[in-house]
N, C-alpha and C. Protein backbone atom coordinates (compact mmCIF):
# COMPACT_ATOMS: atom_id res chain seq x y z
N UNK A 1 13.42 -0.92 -5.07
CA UNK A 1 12.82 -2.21 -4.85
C UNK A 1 12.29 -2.70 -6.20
N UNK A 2 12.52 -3.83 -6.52
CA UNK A 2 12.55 -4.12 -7.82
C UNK A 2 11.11 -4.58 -8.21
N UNK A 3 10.47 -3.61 -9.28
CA UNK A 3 9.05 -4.17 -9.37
C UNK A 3 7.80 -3.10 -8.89
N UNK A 4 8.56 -2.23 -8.32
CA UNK A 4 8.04 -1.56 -7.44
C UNK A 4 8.17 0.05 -7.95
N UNK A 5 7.56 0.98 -8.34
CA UNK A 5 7.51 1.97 -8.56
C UNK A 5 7.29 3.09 -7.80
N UNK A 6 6.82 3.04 -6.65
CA UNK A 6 6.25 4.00 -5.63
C UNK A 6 7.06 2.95 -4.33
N UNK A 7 7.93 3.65 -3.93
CA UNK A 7 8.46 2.99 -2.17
C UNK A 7 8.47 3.83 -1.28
N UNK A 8 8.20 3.99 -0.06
CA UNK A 8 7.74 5.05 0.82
C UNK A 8 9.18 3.85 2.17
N UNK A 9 9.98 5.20 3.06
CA UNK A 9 10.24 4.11 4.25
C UNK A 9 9.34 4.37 5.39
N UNK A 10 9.44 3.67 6.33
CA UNK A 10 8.39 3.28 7.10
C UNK A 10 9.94 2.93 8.38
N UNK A 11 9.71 3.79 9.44
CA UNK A 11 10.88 3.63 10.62
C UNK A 11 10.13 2.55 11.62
N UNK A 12 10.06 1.77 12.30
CA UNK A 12 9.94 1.07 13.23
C UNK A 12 9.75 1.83 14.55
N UNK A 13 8.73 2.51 14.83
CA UNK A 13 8.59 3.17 16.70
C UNK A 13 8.37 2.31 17.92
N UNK A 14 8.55 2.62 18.33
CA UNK A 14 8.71 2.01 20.17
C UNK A 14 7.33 1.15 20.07
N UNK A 15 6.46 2.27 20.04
CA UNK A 15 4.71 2.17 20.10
C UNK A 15 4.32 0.70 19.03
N UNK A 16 4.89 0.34 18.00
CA UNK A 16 4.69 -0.54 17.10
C UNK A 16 5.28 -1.72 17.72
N UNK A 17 6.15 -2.31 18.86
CA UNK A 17 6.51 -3.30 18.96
C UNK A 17 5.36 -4.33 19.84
N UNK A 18 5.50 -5.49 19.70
CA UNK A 18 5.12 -6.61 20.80
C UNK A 18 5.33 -6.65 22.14
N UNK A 19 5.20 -7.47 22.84
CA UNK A 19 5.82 -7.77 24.40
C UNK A 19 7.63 -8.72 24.30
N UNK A 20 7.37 -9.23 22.44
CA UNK A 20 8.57 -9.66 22.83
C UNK A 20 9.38 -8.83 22.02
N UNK A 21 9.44 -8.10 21.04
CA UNK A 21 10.58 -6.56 21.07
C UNK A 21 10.08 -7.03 19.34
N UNK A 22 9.36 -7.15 18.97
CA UNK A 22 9.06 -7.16 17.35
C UNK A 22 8.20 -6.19 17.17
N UNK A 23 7.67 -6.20 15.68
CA UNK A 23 6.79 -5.58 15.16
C UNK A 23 5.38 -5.90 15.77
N UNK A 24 4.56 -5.70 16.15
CA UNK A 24 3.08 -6.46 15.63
C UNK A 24 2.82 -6.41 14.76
N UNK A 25 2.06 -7.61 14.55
CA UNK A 25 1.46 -7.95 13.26
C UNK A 25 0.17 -6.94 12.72
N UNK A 26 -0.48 -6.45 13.78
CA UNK A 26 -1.87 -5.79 13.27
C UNK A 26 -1.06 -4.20 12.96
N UNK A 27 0.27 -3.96 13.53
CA UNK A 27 0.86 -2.65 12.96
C UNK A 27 1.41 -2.89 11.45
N UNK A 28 1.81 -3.67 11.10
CA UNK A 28 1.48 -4.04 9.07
C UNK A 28 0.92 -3.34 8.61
N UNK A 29 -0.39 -3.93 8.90
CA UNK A 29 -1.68 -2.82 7.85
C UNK A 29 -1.40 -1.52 7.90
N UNK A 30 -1.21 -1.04 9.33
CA UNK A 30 -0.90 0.56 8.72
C UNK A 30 0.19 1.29 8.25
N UNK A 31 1.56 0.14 8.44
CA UNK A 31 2.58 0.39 7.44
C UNK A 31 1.86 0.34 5.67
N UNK A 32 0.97 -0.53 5.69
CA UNK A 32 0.72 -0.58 4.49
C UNK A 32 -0.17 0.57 4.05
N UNK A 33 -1.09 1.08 4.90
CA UNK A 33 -2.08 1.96 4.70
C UNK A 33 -1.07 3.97 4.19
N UNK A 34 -0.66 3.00 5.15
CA UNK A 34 0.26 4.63 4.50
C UNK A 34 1.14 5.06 3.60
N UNK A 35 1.19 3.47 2.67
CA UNK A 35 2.26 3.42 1.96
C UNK A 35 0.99 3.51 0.50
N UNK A 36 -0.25 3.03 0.87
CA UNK A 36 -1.17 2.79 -0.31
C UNK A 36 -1.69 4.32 -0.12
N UNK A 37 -1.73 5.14 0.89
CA UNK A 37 -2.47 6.18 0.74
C UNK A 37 -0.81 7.57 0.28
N UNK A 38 0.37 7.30 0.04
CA UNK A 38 1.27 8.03 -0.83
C UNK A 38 1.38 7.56 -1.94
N UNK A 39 1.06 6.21 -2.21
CA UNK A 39 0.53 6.04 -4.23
C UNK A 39 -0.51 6.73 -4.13
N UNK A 40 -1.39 6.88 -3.54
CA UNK A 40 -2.79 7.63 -4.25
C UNK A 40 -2.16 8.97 -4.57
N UNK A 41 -1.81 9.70 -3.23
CA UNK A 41 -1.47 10.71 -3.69
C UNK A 41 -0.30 11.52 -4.44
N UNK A 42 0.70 10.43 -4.73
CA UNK A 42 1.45 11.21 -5.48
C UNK A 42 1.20 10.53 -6.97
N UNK A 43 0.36 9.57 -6.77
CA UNK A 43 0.08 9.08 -8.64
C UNK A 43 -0.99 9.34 -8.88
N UNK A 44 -2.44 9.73 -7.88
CA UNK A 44 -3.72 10.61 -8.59
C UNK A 44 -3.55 12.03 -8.05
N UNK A 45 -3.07 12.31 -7.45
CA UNK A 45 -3.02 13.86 -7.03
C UNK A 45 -3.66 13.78 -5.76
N UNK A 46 -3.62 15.00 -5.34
CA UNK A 46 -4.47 15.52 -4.10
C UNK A 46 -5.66 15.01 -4.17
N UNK A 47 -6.30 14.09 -2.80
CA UNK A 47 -7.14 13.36 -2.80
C UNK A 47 -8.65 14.17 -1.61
N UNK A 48 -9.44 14.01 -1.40
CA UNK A 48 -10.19 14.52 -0.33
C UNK A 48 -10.40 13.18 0.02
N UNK A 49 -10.95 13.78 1.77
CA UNK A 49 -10.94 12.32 2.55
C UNK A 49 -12.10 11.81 1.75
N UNK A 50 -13.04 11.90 1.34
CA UNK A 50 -14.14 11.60 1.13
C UNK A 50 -13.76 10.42 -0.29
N UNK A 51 -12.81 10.50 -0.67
CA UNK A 51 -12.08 10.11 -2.03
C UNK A 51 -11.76 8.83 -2.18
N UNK A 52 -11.05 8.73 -0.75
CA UNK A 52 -10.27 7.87 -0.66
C UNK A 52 -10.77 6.49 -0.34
N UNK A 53 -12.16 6.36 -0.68
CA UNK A 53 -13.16 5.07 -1.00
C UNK A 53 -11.94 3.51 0.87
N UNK A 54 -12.78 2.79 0.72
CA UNK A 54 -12.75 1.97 2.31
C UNK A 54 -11.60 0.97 1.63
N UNK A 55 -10.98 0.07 2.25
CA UNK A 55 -10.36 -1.53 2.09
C UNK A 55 -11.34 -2.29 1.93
N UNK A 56 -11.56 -3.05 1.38
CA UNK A 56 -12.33 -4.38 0.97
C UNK A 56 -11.73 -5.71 1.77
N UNK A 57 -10.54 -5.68 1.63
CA UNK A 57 -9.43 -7.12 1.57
C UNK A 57 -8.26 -6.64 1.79
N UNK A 58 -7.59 -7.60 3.20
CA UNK A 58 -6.40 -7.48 3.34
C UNK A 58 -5.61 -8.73 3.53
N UNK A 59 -4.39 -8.90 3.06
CA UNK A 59 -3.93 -9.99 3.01
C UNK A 59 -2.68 -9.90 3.52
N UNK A 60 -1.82 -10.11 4.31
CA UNK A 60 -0.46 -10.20 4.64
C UNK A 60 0.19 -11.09 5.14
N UNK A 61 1.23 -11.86 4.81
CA UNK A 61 2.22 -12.74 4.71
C UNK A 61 3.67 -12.33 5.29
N UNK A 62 3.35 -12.65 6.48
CA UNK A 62 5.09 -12.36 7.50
C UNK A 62 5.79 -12.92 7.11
N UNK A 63 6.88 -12.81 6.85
CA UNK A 63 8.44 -13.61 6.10
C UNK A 63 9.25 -13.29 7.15
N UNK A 64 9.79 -12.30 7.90
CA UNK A 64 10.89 -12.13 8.97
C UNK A 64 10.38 -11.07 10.05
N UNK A 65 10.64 -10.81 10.90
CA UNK A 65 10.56 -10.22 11.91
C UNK A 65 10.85 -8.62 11.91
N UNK A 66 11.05 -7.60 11.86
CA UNK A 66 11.23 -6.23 12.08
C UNK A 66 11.59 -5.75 13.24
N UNK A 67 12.41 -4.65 13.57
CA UNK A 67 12.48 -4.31 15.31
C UNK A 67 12.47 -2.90 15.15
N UNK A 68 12.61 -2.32 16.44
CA UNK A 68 12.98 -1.33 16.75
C UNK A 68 13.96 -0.59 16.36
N UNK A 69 13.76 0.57 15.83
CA UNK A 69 14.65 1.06 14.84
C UNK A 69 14.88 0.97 13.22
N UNK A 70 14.44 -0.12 13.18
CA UNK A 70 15.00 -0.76 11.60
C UNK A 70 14.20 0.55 10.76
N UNK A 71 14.70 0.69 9.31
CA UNK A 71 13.74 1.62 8.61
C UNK A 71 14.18 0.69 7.50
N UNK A 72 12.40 0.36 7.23
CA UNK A 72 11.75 -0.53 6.57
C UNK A 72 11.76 0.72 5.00
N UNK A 73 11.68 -0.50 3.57
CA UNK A 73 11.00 -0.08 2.46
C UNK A 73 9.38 -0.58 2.65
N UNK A 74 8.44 0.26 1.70
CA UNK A 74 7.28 -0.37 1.72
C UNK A 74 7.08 0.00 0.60
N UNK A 75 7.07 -1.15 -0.61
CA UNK A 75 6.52 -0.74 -1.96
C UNK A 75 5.28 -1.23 -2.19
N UNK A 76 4.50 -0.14 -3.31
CA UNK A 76 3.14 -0.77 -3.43
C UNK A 76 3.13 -0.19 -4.93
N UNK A 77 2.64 -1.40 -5.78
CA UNK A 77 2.01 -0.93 -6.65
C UNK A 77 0.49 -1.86 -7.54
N UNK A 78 -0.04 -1.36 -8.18
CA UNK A 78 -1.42 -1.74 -8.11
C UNK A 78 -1.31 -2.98 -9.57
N UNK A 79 -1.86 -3.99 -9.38
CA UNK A 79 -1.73 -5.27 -10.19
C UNK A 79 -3.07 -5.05 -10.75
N UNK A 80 -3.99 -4.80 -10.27
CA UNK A 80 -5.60 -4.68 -11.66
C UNK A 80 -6.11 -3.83 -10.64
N UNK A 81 -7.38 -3.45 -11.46
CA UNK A 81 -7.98 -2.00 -11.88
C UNK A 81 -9.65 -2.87 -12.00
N UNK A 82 -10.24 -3.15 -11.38
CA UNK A 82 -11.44 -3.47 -11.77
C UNK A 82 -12.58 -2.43 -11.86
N UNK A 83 -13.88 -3.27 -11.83
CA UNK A 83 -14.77 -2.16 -12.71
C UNK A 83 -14.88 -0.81 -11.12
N UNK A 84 -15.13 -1.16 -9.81
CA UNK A 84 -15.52 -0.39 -8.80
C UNK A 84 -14.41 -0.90 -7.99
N UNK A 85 -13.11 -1.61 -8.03
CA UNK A 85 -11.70 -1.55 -6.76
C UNK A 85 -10.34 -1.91 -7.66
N UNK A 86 -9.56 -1.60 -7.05
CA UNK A 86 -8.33 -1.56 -7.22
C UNK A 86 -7.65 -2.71 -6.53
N UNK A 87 -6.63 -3.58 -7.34
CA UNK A 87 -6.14 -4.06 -5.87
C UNK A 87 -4.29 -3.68 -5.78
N UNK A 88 -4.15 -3.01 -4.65
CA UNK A 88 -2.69 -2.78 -4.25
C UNK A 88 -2.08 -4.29 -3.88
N UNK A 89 -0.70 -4.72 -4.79
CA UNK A 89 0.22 -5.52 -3.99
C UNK A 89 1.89 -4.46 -3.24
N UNK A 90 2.26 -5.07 -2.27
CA UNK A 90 2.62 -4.74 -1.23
C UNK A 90 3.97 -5.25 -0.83
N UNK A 91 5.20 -4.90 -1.00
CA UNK A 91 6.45 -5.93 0.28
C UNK A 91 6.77 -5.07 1.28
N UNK A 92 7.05 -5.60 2.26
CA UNK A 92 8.00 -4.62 2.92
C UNK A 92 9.46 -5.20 3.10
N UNK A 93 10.35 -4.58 3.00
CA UNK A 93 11.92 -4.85 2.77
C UNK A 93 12.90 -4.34 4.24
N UNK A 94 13.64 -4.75 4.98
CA UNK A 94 14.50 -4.55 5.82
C UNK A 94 15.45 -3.73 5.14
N UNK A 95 16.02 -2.94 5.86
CA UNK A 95 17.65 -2.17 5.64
C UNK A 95 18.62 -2.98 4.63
N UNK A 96 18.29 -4.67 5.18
CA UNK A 96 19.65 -5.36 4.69
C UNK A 96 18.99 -5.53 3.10
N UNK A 97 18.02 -5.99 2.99
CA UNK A 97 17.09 -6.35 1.57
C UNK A 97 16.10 -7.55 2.28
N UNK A 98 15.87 -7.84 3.21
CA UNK A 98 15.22 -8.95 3.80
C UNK A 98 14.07 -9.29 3.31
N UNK A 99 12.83 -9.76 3.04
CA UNK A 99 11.89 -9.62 2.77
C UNK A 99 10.92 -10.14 4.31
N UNK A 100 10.16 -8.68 4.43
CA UNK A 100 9.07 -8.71 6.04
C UNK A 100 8.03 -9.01 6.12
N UNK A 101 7.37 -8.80 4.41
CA UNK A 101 5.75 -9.14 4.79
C UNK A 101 5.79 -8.41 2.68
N UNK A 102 4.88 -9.73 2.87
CA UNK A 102 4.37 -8.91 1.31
C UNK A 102 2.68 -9.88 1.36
N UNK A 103 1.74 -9.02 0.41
CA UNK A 103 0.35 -9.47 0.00
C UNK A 103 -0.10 -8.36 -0.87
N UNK A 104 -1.40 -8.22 0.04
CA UNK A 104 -1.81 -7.05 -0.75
C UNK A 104 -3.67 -6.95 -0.44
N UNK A 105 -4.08 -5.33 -0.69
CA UNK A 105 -5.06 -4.92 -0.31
C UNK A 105 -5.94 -4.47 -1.67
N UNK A 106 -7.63 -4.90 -1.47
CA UNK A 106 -8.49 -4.49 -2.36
C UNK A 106 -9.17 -2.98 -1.76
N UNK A 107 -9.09 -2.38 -2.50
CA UNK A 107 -9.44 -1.00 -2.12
C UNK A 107 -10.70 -0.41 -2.45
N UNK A 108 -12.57 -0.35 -2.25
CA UNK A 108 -13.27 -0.08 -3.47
C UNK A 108 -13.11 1.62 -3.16
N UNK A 109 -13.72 1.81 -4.46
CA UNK A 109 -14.24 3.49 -4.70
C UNK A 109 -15.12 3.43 -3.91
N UNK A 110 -15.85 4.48 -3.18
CA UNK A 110 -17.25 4.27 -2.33
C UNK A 110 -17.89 5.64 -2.68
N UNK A 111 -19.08 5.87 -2.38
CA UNK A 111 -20.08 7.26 -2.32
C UNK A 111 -20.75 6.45 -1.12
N UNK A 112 -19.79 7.49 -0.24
CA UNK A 112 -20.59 7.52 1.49
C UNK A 112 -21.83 8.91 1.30
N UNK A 113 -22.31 9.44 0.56
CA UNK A 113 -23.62 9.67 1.20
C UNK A 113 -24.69 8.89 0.52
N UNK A 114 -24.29 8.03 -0.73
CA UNK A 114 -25.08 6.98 -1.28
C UNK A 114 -25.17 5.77 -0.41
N UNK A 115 -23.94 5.69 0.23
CA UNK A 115 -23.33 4.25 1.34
C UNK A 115 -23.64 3.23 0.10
N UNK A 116 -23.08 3.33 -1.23
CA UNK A 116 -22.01 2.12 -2.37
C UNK A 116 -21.25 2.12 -3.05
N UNK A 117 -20.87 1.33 -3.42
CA UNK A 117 -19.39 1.54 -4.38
C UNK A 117 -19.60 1.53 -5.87
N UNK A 118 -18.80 2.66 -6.13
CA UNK A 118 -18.87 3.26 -7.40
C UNK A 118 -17.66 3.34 -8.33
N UNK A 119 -18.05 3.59 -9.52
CA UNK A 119 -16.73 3.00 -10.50
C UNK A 119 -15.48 3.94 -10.63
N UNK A 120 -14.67 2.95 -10.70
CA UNK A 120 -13.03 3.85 -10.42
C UNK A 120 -12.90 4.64 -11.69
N UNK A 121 -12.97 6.37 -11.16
CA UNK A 121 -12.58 7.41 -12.31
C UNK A 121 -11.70 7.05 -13.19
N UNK A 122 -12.09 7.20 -14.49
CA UNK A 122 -11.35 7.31 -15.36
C UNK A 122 -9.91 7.67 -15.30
N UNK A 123 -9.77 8.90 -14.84
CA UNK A 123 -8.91 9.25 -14.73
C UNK A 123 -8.05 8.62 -14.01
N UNK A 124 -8.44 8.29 -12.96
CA UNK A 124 -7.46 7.41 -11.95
C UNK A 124 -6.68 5.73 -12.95
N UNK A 125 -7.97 5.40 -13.66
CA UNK A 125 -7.46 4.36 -14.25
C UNK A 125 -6.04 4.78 -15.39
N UNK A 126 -6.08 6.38 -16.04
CA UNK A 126 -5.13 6.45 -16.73
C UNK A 126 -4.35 6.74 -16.73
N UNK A 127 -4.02 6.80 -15.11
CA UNK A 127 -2.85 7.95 -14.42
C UNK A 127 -2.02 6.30 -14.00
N UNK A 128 -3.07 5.38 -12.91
CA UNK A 128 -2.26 4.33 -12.88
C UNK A 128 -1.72 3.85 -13.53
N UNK A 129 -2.30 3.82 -14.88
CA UNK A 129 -1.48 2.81 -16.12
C UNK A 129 -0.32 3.75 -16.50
N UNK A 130 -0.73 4.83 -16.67
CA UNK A 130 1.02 5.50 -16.82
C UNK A 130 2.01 5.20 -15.76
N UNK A 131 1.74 5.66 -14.37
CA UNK A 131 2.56 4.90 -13.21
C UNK A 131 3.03 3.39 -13.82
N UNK A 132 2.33 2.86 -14.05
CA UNK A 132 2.80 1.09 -13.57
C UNK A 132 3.61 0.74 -14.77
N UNK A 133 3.38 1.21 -15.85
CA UNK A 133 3.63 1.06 -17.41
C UNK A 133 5.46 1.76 -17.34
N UNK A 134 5.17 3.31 -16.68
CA UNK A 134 7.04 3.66 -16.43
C UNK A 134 7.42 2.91 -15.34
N UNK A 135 6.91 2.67 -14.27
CA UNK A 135 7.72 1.12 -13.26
C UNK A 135 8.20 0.21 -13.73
N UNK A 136 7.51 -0.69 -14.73
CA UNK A 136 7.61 -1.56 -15.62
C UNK A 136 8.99 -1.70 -16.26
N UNK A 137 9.00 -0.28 -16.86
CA UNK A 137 9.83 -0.19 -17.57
C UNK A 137 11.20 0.07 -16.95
N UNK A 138 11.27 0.70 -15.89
CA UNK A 138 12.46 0.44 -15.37
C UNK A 138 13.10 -0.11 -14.50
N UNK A 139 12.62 -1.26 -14.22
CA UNK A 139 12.83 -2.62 -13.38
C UNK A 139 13.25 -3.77 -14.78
């Protein structure tokens, strides 16, 4: 997927459709959630739940329909890095190349036994920029 460095597929289940044989719309987000939580972990490493800081912002934009069966692309990769969130942009792609839904989610860092958000590790910031920097480059 062009642009896209990290793509995860995402199959279409029974359980995910409407009354009229589509996707739902509120099943998106967790196509997306699971596509933002395999960038974390295969571009910061092994994460603990505690790590994996809340959504802030979600944004999604339906372009075509999805069904049953179809196995969807879901690429995500991260457009800025602020001081305490991240924000993931997002498409999802049909079998044929269709385009299904693209936006994108703000993610903060959090310290749940502080209950606030805290600044995105270093490290995380220099692991992404290597990720996005070789994506970059080969698109």
């Amino acid at each position: 997927m062009e642009g896209f460095g990290h793509v995860v597929e995402q199959r279409v289940e029974f359980r995910d459709l409407d009354g009229l044989g589509h996707v739902n719309n509120a099943v998106y987000l967790s196509y997306v959630e699971t596509a933002r939580l395999a960038y974390m972990q295969d571009v910061l490493g092994p994460l603990e739940l505690e790590e994996l800081g809340i959504v802030a912002e979600a944004r999604i934009i339906f372009r075509s329909p999805a069904f049953l069966g179809e196995n969807l692309e879901v690429g995500t990769r991260v457009l800025a890095v602020g001081d305490k969130s991240m924000r993931f942009d997002f498409e999802i792609h049909g079998a044929d190349g269709r385009l299904v839904a693209d936006g994108h989610t703000v993610h903060v860092t959090y310290d749940y036994a502080m209950r606030t958000p805290i600044a995105v590790p270093e490290d995380w910031r220099s692991r992404i920029d290597a990720h996005e920097t070789r994506s970059l480059a080969r698109t």
